[in-house]
Protein backbone atom coordinates (compact mmCIF):
# COMPACT_ATOMS: atom_id res chain seq x y z
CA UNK A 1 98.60 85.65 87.23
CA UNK A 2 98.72 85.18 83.62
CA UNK A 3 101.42 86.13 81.69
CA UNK A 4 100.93 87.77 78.30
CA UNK A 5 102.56 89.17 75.21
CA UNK A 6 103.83 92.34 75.43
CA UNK A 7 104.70 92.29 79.13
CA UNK A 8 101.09 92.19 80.16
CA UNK A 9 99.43 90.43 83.02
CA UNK A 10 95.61 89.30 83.88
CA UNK A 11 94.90 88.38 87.24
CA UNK A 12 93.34 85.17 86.91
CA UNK A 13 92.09 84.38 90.75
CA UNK A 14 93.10 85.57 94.10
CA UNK A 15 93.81 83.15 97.28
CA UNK A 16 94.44 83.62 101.03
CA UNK A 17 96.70 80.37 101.17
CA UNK A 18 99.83 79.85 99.05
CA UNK A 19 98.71 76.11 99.33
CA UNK A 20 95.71 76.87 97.40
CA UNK A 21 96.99 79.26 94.95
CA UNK A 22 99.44 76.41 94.41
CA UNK A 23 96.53 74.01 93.93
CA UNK A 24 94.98 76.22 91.44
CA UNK A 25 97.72 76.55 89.31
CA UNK A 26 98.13 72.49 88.77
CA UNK A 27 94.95 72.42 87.16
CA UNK A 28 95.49 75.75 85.01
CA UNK A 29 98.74 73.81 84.01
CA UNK A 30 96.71 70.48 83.23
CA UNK A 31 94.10 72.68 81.53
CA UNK A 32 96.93 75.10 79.31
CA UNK A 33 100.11 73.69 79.30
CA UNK A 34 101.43 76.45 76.36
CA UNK A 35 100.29 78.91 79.02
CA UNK A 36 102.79 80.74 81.70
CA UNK A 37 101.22 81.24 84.88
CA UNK A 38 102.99 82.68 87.92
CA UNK A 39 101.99 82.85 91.42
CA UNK A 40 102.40 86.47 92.98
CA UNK A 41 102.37 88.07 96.24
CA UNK A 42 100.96 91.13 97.37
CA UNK A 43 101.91 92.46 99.86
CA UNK A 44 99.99 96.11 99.98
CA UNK A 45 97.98 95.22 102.91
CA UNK A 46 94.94 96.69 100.55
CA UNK A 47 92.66 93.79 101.24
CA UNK A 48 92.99 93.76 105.07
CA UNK A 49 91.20 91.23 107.18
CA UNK A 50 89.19 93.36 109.81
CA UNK A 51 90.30 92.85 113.15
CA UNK A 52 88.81 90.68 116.02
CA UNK A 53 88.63 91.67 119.13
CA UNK A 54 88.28 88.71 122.16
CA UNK A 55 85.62 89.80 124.45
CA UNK A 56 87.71 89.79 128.04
């Protein structure tokens, strides 16, 4: 997430692993270093993985 002026935020990508998201942000860092970035967490459950179920 992107922080802005006024208390605003853009989404700027959205990750599965925190080691990727963590990844990501490096380069957004080597790319805009006057920029604040932040790594969130949500934890809505609105983007569900559907479940698997083993054949027995």
């Amino acid at each position: 997430m992107r922080q802005l002026p006024n208390m605003q935020r853009l989404v700027v990508a959205r990750f599965h692993r925190r080691g990727d998201a963590e990844g990501y942000m490096q380069i957004l860092r080597r790319l805009l270093p006057v920029a604040k970035h932040a790594i969130v967490f949500d934890t809505t459950g609105a983007e569900k993985l559907p479940e698997v179920r083993s054949a027995q």
